[in-house]
PDB file of N, CA and C in Angstrom:
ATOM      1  N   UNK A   1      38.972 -39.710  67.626  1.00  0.00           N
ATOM      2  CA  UNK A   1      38.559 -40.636  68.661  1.00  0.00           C
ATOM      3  C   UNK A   1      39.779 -41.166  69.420  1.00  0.00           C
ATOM      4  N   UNK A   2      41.075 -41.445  68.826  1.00  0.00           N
ATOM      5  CA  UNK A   2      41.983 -41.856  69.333  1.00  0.00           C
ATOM      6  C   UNK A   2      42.958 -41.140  70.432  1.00  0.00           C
ATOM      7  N   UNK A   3      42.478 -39.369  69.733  1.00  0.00           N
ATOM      8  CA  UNK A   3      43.289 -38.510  70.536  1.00  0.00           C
ATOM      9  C   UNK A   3      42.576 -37.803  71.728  1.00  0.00           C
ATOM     10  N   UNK A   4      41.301 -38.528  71.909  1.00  0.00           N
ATOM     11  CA  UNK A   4      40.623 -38.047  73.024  1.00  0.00           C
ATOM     12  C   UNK A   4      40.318 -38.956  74.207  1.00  0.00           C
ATOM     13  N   UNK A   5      40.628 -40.390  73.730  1.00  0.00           N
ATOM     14  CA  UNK A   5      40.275 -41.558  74.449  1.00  0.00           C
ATOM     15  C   UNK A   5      41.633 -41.922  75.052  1.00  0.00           C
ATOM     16  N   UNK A   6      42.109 -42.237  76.212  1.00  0.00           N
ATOM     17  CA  UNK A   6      43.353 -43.035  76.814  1.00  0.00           C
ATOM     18  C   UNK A   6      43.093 -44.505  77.111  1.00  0.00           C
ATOM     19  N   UNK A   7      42.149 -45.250  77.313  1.00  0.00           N
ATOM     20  CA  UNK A   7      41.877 -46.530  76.832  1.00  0.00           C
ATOM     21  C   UNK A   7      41.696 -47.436  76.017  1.00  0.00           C
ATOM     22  N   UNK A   8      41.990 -47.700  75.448  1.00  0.00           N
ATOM     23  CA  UNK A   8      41.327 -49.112  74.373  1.00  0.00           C
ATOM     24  C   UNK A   8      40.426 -49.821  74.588  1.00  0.00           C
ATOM     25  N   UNK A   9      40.155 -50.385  75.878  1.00  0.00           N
ATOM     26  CA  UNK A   9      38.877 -51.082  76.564  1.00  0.00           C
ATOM     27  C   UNK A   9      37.668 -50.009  75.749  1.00  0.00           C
ATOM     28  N   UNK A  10      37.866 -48.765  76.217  1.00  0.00           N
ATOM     29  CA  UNK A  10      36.273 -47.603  75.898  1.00  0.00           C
ATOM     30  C   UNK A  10      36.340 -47.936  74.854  1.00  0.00           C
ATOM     31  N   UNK A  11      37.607 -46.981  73.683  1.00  0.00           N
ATOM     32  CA  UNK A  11      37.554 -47.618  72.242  1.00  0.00           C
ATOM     33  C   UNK A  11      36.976 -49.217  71.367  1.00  0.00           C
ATOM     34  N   UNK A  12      37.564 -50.291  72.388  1.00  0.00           N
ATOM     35  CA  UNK A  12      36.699 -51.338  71.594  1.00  0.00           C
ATOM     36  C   UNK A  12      35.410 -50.771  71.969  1.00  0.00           C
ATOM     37  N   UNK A  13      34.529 -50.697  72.838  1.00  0.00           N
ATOM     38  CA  UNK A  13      33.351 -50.938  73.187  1.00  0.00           C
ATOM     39  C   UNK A  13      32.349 -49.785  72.443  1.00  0.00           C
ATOM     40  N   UNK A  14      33.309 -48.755  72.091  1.00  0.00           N
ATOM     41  CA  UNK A  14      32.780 -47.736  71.337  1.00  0.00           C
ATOM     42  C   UNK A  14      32.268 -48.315  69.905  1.00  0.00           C
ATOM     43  N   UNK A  15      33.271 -49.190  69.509  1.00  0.00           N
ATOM     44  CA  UNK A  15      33.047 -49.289  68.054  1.00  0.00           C
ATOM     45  C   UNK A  15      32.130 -50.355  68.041  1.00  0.00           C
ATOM     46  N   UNK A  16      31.604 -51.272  69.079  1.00  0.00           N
ATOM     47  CA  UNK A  16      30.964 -52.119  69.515  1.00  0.00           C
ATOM     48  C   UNK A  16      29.205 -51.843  69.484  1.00  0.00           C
ATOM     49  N   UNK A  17      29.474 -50.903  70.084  1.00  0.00           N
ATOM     50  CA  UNK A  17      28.384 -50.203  69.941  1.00  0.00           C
ATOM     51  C   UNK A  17      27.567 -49.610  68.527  1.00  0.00           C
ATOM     52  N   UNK A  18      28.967 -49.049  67.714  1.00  0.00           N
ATOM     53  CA  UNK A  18      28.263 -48.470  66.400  1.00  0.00           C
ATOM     54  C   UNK A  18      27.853 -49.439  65.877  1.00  0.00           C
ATOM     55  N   UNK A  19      28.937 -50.724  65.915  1.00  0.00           N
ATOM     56  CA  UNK A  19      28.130 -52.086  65.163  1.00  0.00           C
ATOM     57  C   UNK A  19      26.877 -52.417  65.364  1.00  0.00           C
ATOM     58  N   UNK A  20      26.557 -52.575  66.792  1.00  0.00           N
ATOM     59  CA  UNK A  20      25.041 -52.658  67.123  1.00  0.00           C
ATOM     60  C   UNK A  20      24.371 -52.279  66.637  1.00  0.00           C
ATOM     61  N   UNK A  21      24.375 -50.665  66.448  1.00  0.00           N
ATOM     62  CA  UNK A  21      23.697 -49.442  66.331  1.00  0.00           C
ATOM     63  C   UNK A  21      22.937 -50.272  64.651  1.00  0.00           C
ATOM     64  N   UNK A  22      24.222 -50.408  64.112  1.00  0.00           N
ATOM     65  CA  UNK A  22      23.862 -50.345  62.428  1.00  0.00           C
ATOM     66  C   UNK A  22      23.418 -51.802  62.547  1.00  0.00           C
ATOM     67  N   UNK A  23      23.624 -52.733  63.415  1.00  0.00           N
ATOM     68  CA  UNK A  23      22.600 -53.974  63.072  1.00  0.00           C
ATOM     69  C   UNK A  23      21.296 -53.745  63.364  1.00  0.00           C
ATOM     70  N   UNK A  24      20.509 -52.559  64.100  1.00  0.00           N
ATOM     71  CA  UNK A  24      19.744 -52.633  64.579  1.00  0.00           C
ATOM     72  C   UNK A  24      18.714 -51.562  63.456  1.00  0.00           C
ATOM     73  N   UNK A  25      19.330 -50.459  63.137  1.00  0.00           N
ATOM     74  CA  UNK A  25      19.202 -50.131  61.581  1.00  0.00           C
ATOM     75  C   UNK A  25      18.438 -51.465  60.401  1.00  0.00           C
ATOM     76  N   UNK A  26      19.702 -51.820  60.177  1.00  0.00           N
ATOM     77  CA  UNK A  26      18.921 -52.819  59.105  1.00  0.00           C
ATOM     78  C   UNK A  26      18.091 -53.817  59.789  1.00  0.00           C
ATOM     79  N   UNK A  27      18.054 -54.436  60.885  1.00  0.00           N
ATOM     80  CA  UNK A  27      16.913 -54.660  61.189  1.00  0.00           C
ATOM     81  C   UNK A  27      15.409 -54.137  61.347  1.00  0.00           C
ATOM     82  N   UNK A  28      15.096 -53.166  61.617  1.00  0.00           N
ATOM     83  CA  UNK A  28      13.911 -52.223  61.712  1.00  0.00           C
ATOM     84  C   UNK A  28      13.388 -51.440  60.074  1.00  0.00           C
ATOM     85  N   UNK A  29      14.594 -51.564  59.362  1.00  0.00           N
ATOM     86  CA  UNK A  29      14.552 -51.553  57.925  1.00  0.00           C
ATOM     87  C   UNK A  29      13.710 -52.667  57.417  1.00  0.00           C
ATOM     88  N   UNK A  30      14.294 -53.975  57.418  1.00  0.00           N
ATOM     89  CA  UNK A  30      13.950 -54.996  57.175  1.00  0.00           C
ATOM     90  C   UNK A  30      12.532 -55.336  57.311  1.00  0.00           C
ATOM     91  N   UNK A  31      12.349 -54.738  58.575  1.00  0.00           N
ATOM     92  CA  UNK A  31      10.802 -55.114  59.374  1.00  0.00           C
ATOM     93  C   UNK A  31       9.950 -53.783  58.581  1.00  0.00           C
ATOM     94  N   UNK A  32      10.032 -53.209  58.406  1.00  0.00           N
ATOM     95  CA  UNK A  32       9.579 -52.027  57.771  1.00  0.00           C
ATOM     96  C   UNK A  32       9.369 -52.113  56.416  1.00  0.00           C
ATOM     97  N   UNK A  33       9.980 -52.348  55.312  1.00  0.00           N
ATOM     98  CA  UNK A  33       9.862 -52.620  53.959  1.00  0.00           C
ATOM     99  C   UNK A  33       9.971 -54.607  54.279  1.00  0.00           C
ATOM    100  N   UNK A  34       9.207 -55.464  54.750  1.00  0.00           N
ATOM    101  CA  UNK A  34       8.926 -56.559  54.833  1.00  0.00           C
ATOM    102  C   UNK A  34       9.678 -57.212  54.066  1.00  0.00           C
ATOM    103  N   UNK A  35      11.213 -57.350  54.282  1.00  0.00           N
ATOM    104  CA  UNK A  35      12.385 -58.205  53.571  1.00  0.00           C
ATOM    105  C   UNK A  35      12.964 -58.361  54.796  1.00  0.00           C
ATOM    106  N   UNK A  36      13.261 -59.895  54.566  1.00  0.00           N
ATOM    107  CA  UNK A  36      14.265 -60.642  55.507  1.00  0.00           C
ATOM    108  C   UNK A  36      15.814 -60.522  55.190  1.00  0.00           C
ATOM    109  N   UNK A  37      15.715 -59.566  53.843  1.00  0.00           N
ATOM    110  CA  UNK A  37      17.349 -59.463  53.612  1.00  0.00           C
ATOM    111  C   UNK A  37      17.813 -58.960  54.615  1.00  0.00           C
ATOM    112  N   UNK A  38      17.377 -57.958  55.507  1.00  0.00           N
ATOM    113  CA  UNK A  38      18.136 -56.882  55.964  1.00  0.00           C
ATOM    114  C   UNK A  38      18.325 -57.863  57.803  1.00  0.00           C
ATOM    115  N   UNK A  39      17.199 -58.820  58.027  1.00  0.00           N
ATOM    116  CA  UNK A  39      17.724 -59.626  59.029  1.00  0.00           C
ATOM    117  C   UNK A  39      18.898 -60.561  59.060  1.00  0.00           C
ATOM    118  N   UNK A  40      18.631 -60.830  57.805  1.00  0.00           N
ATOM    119  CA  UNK A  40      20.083 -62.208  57.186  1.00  0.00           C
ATOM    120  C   UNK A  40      21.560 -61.579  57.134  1.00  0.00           C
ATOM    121  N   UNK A  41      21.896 -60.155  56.734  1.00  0.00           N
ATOM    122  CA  UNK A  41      22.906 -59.199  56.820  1.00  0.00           C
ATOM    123  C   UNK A  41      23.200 -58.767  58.112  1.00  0.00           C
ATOM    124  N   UNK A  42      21.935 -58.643  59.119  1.00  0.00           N
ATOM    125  CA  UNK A  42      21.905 -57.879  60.576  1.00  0.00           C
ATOM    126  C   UNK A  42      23.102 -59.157  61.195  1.00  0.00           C
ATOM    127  N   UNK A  43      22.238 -60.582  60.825  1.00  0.00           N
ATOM    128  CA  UNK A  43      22.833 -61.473  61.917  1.00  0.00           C
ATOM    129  C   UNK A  43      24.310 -62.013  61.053  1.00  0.00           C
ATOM    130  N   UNK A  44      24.820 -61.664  59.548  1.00  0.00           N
ATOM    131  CA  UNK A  44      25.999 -61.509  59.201  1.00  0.00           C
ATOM    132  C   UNK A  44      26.943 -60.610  59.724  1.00  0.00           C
ATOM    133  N   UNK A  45      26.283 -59.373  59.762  1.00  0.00           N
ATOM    134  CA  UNK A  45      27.792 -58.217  61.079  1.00  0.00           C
ATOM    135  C   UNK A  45      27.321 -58.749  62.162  1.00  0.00           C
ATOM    136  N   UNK A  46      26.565 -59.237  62.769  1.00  0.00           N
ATOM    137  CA  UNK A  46      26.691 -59.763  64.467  1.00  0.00           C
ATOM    138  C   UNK A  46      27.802 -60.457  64.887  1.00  0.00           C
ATOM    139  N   UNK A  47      27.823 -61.521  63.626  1.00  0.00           N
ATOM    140  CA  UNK A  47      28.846 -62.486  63.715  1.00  0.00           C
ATOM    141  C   UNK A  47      30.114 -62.070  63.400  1.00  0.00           C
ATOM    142  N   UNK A  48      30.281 -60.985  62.812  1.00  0.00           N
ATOM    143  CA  UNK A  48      31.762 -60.443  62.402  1.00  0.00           C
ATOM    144  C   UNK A  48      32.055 -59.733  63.824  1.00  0.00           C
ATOM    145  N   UNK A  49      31.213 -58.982  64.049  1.00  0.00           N
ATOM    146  CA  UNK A  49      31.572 -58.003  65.452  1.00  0.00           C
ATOM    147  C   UNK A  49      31.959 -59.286  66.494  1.00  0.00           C
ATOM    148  N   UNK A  50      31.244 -60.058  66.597  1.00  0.00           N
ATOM    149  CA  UNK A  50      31.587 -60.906  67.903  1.00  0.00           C
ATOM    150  C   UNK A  50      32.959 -61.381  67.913  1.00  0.00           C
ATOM    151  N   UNK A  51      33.536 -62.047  66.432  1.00  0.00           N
ATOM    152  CA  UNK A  51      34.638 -62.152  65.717  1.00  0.00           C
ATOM    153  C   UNK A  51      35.903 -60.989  66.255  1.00  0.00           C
ATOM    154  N   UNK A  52      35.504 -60.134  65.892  1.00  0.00           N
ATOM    155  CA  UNK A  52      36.183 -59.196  65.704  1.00  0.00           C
ATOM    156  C   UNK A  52      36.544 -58.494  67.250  1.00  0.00           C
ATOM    157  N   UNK A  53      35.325 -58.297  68.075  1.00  0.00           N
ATOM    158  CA  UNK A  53      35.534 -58.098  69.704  1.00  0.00           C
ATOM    159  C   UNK A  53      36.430 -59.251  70.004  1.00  0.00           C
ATOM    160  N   UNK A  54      36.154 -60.396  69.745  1.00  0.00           N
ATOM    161  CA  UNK A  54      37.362 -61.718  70.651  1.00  0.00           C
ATOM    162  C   UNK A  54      38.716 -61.405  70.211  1.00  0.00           C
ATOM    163  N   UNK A  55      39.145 -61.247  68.927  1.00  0.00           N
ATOM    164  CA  UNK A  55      40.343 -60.800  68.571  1.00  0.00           C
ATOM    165  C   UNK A  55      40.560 -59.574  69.177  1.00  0.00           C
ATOM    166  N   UNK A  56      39.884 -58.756  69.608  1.00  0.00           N
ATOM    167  CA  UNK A  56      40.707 -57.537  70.334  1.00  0.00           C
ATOM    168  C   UNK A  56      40.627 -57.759  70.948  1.00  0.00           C
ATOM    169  N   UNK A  57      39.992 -57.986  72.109  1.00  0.00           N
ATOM    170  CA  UNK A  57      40.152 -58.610  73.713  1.00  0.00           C
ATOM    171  C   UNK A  57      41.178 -59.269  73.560  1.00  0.00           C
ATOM    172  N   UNK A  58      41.961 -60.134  73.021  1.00  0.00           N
ATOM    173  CA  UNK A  58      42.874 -60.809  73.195  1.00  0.00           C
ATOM    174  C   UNK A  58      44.296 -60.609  72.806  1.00  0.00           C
ATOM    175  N   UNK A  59      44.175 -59.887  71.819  1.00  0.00           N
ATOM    176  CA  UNK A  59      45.473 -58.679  71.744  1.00  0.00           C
ATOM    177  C   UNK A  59      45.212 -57.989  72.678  1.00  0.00           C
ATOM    178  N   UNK A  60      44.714 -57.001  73.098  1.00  0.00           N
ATOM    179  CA  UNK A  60      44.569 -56.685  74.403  1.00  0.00           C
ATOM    180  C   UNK A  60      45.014 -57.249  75.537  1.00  0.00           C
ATOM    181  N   UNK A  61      44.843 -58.558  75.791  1.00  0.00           N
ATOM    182  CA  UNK A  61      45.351 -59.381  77.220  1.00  0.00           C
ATOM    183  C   UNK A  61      46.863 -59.600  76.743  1.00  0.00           C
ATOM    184  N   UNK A  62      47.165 -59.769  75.220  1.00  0.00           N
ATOM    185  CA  UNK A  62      48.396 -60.137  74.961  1.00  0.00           C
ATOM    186  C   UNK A  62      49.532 -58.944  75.771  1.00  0.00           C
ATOM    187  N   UNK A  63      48.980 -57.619  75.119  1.00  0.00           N
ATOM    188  CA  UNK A  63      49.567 -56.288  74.962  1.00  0.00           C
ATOM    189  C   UNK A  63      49.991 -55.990  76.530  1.00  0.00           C
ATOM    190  N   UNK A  64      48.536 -56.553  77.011  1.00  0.00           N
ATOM    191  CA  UNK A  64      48.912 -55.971  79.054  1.00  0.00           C
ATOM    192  C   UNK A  64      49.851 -56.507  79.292  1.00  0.00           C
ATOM    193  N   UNK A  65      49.944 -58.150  79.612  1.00  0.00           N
ATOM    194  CA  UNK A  65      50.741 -58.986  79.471  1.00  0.00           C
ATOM    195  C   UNK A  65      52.318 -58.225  79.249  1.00  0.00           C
ATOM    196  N   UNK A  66      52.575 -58.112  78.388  1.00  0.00           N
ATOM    197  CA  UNK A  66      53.808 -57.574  77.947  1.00  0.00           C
ATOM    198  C   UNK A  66      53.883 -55.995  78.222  1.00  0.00           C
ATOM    199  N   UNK A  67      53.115 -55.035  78.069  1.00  0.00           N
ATOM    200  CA  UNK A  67      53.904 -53.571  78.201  1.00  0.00           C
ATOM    201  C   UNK A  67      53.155 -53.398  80.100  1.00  0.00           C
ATOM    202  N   UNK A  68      52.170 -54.247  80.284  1.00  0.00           N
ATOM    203  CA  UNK A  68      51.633 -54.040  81.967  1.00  0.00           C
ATOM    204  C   UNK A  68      50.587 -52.864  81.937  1.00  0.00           C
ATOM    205  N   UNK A  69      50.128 -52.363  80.919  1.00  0.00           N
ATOM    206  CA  UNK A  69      49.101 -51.315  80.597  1.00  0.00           C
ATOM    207  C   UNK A  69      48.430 -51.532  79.563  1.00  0.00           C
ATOM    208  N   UNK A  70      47.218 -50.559  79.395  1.00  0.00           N
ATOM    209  CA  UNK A  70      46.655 -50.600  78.135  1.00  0.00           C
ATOM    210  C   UNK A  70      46.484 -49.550  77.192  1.00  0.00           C
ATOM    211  N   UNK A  71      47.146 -48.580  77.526  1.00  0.00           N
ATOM    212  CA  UNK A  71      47.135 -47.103  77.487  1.00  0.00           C
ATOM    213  C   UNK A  71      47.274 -46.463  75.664  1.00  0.00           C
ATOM    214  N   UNK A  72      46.533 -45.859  75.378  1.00  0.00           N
ATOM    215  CA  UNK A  72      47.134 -45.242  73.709  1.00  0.00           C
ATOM    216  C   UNK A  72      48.118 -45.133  74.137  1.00  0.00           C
ATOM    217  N   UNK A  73      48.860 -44.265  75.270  1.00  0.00           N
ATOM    218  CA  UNK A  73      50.273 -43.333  75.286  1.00  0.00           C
ATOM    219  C   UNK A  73      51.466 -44.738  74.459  1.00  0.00           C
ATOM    220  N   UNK A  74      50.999 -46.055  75.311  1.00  0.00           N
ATOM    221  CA  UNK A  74      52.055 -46.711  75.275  1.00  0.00           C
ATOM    222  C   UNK A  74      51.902 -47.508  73.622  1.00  0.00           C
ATOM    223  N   UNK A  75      50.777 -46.582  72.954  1.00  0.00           N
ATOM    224  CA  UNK A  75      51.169 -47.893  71.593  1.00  0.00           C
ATOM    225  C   UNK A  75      52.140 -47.184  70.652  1.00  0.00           C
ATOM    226  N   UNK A  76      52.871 -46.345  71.043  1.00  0.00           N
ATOM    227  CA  UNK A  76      53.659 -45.638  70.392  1.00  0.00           C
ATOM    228  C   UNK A  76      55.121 -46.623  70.000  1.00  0.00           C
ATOM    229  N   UNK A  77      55.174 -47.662  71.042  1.00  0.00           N
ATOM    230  CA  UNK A  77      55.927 -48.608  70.999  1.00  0.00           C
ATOM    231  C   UNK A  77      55.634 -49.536  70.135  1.00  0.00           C
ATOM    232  N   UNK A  78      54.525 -49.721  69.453  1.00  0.00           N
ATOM    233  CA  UNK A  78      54.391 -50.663  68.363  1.00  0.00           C
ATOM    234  C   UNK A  78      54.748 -50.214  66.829  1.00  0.00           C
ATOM    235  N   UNK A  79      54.727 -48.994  66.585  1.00  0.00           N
ATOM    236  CA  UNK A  79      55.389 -48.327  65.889  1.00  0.00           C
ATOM    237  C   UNK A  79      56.688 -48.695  65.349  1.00  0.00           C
ATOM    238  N   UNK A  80      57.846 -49.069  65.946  1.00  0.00           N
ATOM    239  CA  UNK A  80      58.870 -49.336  65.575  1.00  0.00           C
ATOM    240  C   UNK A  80      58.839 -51.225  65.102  1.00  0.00           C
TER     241      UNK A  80
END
């Protein structure tokens, strides 16, 4: 995924998405075998993803900020 994507913006939103994907899983689970566990867990990763999107957005604004791009090419510089 990393070596096909040149953004990070797509990449967060990619993984953004799988999160969804799998909250929406155990929700329809939940509703299906009539347990609220799988709603109480759905809206536990909601809250991590949302978590977790603000912290990258914001390394992100940090990163532009300083290298003026957002590019994989350039995270080669974090490396050292």
């Amino acid at each position: 995924m990393f070596f096909s994507r040149k953004h990070l913006i797509i990449i967060l939103i990619c993984l953004e998405i799988l999160i969804l994907s799998s909250i929406i899983l155990f929700t329809i689970s939940s509703v299906l075998f009539d347990d609220l566990l799988g709603q109480v867990i759905g809206l536990f990763i909601l809250t991590v993803a949302a978590a977790e999107s603000a912290i990258g957005l914001a390394l992100l604004v940090l990163f532009y900020r300083i290298k003026g791009g957002i590019s994989i090419d350039l995270l080669t510089v974090l490396k050292s």
